[in-house]
C-alpha atoms as a PDB file:
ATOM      1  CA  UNK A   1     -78.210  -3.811  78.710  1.00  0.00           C
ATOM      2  CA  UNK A   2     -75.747  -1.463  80.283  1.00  0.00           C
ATOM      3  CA  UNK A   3     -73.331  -4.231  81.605  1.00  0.00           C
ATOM      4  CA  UNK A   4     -73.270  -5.421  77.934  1.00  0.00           C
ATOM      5  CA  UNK A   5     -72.851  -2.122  76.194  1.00  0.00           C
ATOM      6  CA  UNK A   6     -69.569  -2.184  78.863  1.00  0.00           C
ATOM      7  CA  UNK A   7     -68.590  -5.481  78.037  1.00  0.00           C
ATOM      8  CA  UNK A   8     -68.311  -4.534  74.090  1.00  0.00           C
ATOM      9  CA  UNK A   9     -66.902  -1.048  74.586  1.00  0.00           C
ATOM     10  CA  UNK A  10     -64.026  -3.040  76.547  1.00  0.00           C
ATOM     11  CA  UNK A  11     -62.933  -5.989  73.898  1.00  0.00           C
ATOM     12  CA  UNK A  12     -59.686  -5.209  72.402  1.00  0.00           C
ATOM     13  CA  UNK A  13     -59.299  -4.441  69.181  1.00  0.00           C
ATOM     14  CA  UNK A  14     -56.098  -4.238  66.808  1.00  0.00           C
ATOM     15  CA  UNK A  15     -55.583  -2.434  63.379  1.00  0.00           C
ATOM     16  CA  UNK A  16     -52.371  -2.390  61.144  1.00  0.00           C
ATOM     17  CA  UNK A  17     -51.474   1.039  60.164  1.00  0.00           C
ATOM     18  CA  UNK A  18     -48.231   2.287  58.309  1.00  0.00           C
ATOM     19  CA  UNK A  19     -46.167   5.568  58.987  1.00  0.00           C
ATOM     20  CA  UNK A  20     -43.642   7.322  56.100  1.00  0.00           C
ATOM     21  CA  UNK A  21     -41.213   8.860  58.273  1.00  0.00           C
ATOM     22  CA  UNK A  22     -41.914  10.508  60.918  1.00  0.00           C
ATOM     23  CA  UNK A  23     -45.943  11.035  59.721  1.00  0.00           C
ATOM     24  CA  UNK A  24     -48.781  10.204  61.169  1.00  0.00           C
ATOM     25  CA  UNK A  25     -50.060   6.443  60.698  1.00  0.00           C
ATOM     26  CA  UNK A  26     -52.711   5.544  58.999  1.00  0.00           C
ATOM     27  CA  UNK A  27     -54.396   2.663  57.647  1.00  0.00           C
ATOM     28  CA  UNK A  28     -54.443   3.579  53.864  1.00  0.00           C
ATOM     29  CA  UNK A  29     -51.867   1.577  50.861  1.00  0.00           C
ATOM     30  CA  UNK A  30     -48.454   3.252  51.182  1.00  0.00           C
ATOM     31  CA  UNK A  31     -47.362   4.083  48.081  1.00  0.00           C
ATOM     32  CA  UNK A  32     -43.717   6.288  48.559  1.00  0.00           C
ATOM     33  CA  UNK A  33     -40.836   6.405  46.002  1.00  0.00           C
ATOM     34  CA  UNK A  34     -37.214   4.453  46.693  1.00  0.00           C
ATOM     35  CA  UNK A  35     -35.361   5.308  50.225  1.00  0.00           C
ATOM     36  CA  UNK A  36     -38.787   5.927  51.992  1.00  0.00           C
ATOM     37  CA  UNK A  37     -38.882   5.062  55.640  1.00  0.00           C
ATOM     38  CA  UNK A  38     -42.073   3.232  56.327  1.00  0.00           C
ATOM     39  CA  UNK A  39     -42.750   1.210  59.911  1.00  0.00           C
ATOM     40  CA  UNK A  40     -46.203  -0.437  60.053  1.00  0.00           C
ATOM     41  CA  UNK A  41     -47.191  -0.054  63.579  1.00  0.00           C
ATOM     42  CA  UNK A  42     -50.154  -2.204  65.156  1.00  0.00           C
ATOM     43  CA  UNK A  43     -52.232  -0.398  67.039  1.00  0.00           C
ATOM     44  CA  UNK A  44     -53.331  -2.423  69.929  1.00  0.00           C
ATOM     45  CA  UNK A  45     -56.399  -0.717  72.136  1.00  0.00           C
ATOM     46  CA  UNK A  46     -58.136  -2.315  75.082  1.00  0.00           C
ATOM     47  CA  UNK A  47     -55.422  -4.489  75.975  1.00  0.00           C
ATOM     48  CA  UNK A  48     -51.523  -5.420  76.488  1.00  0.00           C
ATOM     49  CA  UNK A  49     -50.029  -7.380  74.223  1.00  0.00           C
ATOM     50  CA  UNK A  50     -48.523 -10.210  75.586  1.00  0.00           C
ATOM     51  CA  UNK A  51     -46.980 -11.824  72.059  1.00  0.00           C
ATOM     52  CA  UNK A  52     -46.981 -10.199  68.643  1.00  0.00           C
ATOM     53  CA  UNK A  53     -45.941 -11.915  65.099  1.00  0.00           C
ATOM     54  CA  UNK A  54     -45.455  -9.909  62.104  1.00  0.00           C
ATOM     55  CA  UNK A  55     -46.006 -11.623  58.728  1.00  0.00           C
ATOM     56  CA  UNK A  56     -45.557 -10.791  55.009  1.00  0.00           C
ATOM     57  CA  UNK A  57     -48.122 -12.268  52.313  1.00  0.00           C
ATOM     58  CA  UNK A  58     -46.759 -13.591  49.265  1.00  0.00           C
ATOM     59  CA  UNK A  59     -47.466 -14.948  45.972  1.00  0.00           C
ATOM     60  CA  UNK A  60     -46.250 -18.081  45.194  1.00  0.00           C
ATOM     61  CA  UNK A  61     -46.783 -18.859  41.878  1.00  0.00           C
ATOM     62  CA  UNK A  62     -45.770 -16.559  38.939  1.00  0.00           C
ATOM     63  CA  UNK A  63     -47.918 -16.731  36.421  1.00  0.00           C
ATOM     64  CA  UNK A  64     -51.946 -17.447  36.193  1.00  0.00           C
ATOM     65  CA  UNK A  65     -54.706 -17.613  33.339  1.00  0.00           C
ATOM     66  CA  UNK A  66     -57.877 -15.957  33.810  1.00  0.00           C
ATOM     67  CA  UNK A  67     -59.359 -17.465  30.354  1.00  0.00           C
ATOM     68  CA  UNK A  68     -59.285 -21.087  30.095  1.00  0.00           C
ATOM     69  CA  UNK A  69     -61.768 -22.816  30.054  1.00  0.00           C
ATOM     70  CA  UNK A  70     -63.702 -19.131  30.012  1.00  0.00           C
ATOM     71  CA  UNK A  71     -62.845 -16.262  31.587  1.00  0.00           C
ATOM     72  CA  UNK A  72     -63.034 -16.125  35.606  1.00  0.00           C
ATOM     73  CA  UNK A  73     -60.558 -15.038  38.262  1.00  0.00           C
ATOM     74  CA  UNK A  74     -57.968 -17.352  38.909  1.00  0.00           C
ATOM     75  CA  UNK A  75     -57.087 -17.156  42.564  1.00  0.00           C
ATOM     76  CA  UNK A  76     -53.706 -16.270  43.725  1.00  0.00           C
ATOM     77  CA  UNK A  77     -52.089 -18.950  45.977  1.00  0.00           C
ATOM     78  CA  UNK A  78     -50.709 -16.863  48.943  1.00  0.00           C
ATOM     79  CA  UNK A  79     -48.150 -17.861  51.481  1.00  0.00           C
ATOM     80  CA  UNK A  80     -47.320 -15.965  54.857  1.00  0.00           C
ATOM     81  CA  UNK A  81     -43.634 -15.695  55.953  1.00  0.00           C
ATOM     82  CA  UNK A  82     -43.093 -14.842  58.788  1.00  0.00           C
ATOM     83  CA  UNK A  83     -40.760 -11.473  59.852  1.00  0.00           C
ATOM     84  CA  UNK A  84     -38.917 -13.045  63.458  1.00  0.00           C
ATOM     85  CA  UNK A  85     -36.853 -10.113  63.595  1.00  0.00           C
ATOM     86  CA  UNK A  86     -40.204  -7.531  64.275  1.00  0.00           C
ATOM     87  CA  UNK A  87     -41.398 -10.940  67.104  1.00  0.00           C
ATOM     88  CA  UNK A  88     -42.216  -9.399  70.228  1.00  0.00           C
ATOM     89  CA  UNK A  89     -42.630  -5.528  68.570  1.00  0.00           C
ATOM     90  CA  UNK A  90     -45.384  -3.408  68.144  1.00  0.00           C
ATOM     91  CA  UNK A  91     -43.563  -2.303  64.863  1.00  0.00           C
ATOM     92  CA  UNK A  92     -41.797  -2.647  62.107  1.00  0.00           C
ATOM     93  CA  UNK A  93     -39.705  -1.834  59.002  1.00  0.00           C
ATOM     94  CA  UNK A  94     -41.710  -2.909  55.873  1.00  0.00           C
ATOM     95  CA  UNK A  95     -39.331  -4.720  53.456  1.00  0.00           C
ATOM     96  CA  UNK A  96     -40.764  -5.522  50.349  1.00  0.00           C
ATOM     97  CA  UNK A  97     -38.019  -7.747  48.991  1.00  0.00           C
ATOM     98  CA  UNK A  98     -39.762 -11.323  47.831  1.00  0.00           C
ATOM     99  CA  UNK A  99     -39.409 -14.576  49.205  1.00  0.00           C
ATOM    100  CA  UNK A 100     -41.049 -16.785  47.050  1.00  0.00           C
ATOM    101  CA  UNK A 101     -41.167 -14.775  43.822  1.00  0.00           C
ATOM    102  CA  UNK A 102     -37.956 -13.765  42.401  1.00  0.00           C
ATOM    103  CA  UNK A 103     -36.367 -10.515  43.345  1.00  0.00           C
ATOM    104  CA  UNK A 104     -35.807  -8.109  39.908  1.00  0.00           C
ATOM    105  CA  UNK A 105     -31.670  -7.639  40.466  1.00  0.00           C
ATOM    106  CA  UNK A 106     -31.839  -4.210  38.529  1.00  0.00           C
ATOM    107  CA  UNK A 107     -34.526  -2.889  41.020  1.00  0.00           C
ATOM    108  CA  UNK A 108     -33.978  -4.109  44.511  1.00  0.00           C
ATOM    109  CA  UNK A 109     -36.481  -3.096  47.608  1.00  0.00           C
ATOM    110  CA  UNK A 110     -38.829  -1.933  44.692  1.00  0.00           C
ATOM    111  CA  UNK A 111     -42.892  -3.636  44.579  1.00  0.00           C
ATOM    112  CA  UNK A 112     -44.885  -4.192  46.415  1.00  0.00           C
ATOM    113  CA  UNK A 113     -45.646  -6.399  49.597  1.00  0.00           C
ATOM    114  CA  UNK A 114     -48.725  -6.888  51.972  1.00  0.00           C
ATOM    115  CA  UNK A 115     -48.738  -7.477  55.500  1.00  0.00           C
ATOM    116  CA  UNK A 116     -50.356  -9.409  58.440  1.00  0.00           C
ATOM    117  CA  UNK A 117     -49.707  -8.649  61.938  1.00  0.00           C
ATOM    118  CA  UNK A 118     -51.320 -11.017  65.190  1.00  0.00           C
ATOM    119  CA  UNK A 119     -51.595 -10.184  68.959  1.00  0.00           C
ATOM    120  CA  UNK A 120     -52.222 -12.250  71.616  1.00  0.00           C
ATOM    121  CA  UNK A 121     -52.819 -10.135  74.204  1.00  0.00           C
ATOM    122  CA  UNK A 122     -52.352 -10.515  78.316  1.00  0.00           C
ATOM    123  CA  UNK A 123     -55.943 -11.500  78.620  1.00  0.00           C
ATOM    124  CA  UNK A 124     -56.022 -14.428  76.325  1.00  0.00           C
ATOM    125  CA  UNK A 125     -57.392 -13.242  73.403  1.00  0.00           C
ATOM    126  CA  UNK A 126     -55.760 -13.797  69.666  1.00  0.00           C
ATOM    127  CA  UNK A 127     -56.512 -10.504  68.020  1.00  0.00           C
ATOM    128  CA  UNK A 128     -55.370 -10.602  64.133  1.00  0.00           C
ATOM    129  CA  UNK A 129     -55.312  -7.756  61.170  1.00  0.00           C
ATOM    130  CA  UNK A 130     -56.817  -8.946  57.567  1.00  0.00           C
ATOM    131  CA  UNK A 131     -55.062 -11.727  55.602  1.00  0.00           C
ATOM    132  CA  UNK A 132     -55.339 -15.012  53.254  1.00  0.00           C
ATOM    133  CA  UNK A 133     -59.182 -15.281  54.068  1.00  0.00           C
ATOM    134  CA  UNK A 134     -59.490 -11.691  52.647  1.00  0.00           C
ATOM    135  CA  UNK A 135     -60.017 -12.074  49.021  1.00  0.00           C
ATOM    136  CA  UNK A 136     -61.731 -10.671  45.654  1.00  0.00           C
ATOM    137  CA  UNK A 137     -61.175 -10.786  42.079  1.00  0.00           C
ATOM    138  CA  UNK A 138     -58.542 -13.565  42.941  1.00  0.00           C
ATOM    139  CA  UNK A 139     -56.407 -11.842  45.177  1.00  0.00           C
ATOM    140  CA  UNK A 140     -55.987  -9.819  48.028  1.00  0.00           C
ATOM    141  CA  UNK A 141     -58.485  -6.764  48.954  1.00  0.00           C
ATOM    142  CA  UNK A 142     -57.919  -3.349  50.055  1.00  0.00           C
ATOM    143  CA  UNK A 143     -58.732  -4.353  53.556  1.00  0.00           C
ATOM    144  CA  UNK A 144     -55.270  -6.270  53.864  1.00  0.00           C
ATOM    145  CA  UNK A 145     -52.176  -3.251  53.979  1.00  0.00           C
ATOM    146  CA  UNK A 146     -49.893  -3.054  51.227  1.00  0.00           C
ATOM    147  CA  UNK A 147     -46.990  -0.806  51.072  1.00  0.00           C
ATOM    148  CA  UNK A 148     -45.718  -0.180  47.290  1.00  0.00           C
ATOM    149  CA  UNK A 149     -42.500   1.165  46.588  1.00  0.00           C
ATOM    150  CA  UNK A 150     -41.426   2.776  42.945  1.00  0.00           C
ATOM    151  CA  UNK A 151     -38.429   3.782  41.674  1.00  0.00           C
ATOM    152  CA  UNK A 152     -39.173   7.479  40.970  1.00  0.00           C
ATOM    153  CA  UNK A 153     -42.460   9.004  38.900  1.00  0.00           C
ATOM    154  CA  UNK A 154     -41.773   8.053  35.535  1.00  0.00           C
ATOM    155  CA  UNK A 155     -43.565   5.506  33.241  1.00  0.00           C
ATOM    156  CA  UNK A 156     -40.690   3.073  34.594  1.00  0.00           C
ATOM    157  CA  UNK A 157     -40.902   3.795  37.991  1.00  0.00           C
ATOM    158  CA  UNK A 158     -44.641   3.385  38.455  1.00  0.00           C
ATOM    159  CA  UNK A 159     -44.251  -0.128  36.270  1.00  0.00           C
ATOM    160  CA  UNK A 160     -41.793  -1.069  39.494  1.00  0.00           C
ATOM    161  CA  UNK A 161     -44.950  -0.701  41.699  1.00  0.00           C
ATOM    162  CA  UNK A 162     -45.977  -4.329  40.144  1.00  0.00           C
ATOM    163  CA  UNK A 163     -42.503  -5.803  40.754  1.00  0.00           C
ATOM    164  CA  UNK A 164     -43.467  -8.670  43.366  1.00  0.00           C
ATOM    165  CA  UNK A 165     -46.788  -9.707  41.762  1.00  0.00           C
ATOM    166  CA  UNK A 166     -47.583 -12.587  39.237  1.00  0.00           C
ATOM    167  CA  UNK A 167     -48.344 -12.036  35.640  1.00  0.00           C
ATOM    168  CA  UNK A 168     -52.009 -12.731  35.271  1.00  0.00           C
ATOM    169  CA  UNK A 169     -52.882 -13.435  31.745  1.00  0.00           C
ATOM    170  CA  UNK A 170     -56.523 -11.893  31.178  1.00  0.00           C
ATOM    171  CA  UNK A 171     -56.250  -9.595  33.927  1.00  0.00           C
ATOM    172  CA  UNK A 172     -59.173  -7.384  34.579  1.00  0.00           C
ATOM    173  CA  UNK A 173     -61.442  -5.811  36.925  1.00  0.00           C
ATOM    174  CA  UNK A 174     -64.485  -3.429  37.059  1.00  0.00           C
ATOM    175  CA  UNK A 175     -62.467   0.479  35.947  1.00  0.00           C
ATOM    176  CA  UNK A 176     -60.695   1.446  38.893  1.00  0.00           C
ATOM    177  CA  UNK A 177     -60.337  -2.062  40.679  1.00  0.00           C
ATOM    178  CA  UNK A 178     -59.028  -3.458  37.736  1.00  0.00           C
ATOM    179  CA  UNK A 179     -56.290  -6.536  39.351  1.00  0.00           C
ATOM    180  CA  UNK A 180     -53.399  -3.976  38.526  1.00  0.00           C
ATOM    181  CA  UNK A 181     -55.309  -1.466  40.289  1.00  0.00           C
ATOM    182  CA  UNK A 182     -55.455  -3.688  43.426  1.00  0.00           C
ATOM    183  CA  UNK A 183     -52.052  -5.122  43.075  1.00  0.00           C
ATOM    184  CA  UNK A 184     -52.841  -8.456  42.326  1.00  0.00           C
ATOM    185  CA  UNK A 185     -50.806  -8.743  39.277  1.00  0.00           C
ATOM    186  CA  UNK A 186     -50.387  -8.075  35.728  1.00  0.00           C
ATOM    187  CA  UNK A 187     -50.572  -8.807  31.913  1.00  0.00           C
ATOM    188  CA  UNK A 188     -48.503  -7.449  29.728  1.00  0.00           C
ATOM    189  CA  UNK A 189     -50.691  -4.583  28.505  1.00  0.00           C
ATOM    190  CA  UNK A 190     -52.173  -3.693  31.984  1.00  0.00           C
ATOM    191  CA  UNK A 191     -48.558  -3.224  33.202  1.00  0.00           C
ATOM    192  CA  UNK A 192     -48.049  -0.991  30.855  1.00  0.00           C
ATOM    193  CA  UNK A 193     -51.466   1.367  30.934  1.00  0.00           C
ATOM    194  CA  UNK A 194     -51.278   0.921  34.851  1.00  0.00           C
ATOM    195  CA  UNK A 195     -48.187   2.685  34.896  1.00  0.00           C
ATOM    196  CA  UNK A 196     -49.200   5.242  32.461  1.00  0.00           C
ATOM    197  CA  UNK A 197     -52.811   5.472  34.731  1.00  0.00           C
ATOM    198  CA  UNK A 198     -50.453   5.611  38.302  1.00  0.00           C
ATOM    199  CA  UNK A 199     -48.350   8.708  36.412  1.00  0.00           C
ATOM    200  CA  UNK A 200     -51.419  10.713  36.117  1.00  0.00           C
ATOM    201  CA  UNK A 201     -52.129  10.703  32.517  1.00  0.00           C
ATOM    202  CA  UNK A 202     -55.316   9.109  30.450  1.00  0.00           C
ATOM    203  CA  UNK A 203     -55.290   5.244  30.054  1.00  0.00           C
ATOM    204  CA  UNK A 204     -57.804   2.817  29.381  1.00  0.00           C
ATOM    205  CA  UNK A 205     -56.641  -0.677  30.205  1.00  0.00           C
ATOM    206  CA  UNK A 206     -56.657  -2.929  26.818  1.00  0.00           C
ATOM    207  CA  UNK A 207     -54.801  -5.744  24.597  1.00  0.00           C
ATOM    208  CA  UNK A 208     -51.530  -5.591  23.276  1.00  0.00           C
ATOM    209  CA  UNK A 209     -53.640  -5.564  20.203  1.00  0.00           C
ATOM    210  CA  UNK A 210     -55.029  -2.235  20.713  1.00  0.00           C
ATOM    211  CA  UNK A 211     -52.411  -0.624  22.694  1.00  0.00           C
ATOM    212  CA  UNK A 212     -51.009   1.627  19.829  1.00  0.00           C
ATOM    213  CA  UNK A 213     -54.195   3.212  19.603  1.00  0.00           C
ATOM    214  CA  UNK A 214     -53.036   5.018  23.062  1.00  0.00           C
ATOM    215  CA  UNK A 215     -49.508   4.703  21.952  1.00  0.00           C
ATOM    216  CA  UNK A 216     -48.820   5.092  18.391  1.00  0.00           C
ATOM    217  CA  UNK A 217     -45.994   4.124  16.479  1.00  0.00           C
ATOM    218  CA  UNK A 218     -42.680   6.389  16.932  1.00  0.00           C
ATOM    219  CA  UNK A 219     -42.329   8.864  13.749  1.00  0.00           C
ATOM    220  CA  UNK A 220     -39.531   7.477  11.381  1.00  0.00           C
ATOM    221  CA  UNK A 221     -36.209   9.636  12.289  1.00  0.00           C
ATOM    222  CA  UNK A 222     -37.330   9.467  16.326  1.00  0.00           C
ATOM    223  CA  UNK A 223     -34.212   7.668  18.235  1.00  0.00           C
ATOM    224  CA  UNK A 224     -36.150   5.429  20.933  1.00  0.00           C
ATOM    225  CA  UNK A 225     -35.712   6.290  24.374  1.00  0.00           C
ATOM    226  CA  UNK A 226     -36.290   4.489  28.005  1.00  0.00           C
ATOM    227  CA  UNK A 227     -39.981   4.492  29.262  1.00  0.00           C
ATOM    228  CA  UNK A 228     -41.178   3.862  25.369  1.00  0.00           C
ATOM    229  CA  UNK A 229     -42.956   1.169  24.576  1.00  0.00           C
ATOM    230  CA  UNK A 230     -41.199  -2.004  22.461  1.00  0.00           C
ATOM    231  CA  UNK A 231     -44.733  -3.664  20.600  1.00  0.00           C
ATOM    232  CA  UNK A 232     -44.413  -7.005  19.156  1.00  0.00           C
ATOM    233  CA  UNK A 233     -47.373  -7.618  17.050  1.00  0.00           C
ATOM    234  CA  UNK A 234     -46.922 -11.442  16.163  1.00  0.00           C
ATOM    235  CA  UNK A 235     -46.503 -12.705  19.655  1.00  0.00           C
ATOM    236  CA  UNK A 236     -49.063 -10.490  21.005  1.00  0.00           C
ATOM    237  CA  UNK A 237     -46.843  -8.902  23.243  1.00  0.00           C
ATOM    238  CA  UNK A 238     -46.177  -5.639  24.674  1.00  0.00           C
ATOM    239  CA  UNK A 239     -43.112  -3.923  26.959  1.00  0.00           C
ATOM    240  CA  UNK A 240     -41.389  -1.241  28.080  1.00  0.00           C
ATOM    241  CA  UNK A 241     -38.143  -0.009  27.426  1.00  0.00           C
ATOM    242  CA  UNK A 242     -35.609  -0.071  30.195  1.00  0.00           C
ATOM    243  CA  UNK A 243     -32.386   0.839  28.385  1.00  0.00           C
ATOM    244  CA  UNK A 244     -31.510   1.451  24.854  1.00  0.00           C
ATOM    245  CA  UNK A 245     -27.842  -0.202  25.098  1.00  0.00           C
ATOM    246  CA  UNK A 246     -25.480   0.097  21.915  1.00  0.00           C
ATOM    247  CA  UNK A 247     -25.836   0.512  19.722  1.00  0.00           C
ATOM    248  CA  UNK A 248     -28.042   3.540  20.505  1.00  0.00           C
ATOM    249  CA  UNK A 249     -31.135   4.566  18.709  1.00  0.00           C
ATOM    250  CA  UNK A 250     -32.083   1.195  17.641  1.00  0.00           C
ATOM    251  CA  UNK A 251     -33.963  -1.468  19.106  1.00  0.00           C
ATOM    252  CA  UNK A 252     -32.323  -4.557  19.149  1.00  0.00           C
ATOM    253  CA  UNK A 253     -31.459  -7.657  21.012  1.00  0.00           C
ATOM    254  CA  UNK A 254     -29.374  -6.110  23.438  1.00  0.00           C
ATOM    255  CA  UNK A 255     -31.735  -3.939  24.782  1.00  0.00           C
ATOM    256  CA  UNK A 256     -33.194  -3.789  28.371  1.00  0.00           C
ATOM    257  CA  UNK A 257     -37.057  -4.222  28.429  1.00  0.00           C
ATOM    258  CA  UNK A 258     -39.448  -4.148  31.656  1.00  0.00           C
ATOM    259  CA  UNK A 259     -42.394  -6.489  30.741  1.00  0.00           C
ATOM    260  CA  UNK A 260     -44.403  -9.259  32.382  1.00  0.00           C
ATOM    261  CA  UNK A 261     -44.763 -12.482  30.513  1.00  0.00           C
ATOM    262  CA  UNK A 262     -45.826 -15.886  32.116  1.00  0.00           C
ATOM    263  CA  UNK A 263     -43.241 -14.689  34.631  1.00  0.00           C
ATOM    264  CA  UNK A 264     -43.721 -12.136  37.062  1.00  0.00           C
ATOM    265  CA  UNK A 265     -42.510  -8.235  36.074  1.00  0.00           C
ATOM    266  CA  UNK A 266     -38.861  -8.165  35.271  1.00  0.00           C
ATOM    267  CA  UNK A 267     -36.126  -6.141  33.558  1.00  0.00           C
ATOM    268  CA  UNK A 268     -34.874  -8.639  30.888  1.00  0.00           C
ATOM    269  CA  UNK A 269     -32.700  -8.806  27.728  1.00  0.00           C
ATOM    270  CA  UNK A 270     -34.956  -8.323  25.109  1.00  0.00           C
ATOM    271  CA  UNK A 271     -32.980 -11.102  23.754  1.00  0.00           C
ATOM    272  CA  UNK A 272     -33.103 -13.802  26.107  1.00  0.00           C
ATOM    273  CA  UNK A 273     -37.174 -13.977  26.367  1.00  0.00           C
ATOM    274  CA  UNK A 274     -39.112 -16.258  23.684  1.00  0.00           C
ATOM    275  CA  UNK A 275     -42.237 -14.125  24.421  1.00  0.00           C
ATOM    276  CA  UNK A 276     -40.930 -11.664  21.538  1.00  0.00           C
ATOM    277  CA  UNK A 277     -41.075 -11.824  17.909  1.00  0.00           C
ATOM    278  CA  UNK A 278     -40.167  -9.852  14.310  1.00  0.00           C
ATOM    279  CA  UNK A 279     -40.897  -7.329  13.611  1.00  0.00           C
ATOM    280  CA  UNK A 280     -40.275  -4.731  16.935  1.00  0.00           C
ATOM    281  CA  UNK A 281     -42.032  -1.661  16.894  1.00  0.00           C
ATOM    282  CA  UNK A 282     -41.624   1.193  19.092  1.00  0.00           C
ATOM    283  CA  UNK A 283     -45.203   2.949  20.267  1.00  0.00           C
ATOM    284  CA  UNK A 284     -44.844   6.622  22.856  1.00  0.00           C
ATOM    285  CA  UNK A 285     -47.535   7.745  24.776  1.00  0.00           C
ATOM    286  CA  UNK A 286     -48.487  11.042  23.909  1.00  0.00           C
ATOM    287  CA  UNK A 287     -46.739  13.710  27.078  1.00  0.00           C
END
């Protein structure tokens, strides 16, 4: 009994844990604003490492359905990708920049990324941290590390937290694991309320249907501003504004919006995307 209580209090073990800075790791999500410094570190015990590989997990396709035939979860295909540059290290730098999804050119090194890290150590043993195998409600679990990074705490920059996931059409979840919630990806609406959930203010997640009964319609006289929401009733579609360009105080096709739409988040032309449609109405959250 003893020599086996000895035997299991000596097998190696490995966890992936992230640092801001110069913090203390930890195991929990990172979630830090744009121009954080964060270094996942695996934390080898019971052993020497004698090879280490670093990985990223990706999406790789952009856009699901969770209805058809009837609603379910539609898995998310992930791919690993390998970081060479961290080979050999006990750390390093988390980059969130996408490989396989598009990168958003307005927001660079904004989203969010998970990662995989796997040790084999002097003894023999292949010792690996949560990955592809570790999934529920179609995507990856909280088990797995992700590190998010926004642009700053408004509506926007919390939206940015999605950047790097697909858009999941249907999205859902039991309230508080909802897919945005875990970072699996988005719908148009649930983009929207996540961000408004993420800032710290009251949000159920909904339809674009519904969504003006959290954000009704701007006042007549009201000049639209960025972070409001541009609500387009006829193609059931719902997104943020990014930036009112001229001419000002008018929604138009010129204008920046931040949305999610068969395509993974993006800041777009409102212009340029067929998921819009007449008439445009703008909808605030209440501050």
């Amino acid at each position: 009994m003893w020599l086996t209580l000895l035997i299991l209090a000596a097998k190696p073990t490995l966890q992936l844990q992230a640092a801001v800075g110069d913090g203390k790791p930890s195991a929990a999500w990172v979630y830090e604003k744009q121009g954080a410094r964060v270094t996942l570190k695996a934390q080898l015990r019971g052993a020497e490492a004698a090879e280490v590989r670093w990985f990223k997990l990706e999406p790789t396709v952009g856009a699901l359905d969770n209805t058809t035939p009837s609603f379910h979860f539609e898995p998310v295909t992930y791919a690993q990708t390998e970081l060479p540059a961290c080979a050999g290290k006990l750390e390093c730098p988390a980059d969130v920049t996408p490989t396989w999804l598009p990168a958003v050119e307005a927001l660079p090194g904004l989203g969010t990324m998970a990662f995989r890290v796997e040790v084999k150590t002097t003894g023999g043993a292949t010792l690996s941290t949560p990955g592809q195998e570790s999934t529920k409600y179609g995507g990856l679990t909280r088990d797995v590390l992700h590190v998010t990074l926004r642009r700053d705490d408004s509506l926007i920059g919390y939206a940015t937290e999605l950047l790097n996931t697909p858009y999941i059409f249907g999205s859902a979840g039991p309230d508080g694991r909802n897919q945005s919630d875990l970072l699996i990806g988005s719908d148009c609406a649930d983009l929207v309320i996540y961000a408004r959930r993420r800032s710290g203010k009251k949000g159920t997640y909904t339809s674009s249907y519904d969504i003006d009964r959290q954000a009704p319609l701007l006042p007549a006289g009201k000049a639209p501003r960025a972070g409001d929401l541009v609500h387009f009733p006829g193609s059931r579609h719902v997104a943020i504004l990014f930036e009112d360009r001229e001419p000002v105080g008018v929604v138009d096709e010129n204008d920046l919006i931040l949305h999610t739409c068969w395509a993974p988040p993006t800041v777009q032309r409102l212009g340029d995307t067929g998921c819009v449609s007449r008439p445009y109405r703008v909808l605030r959250f209440p501050d």
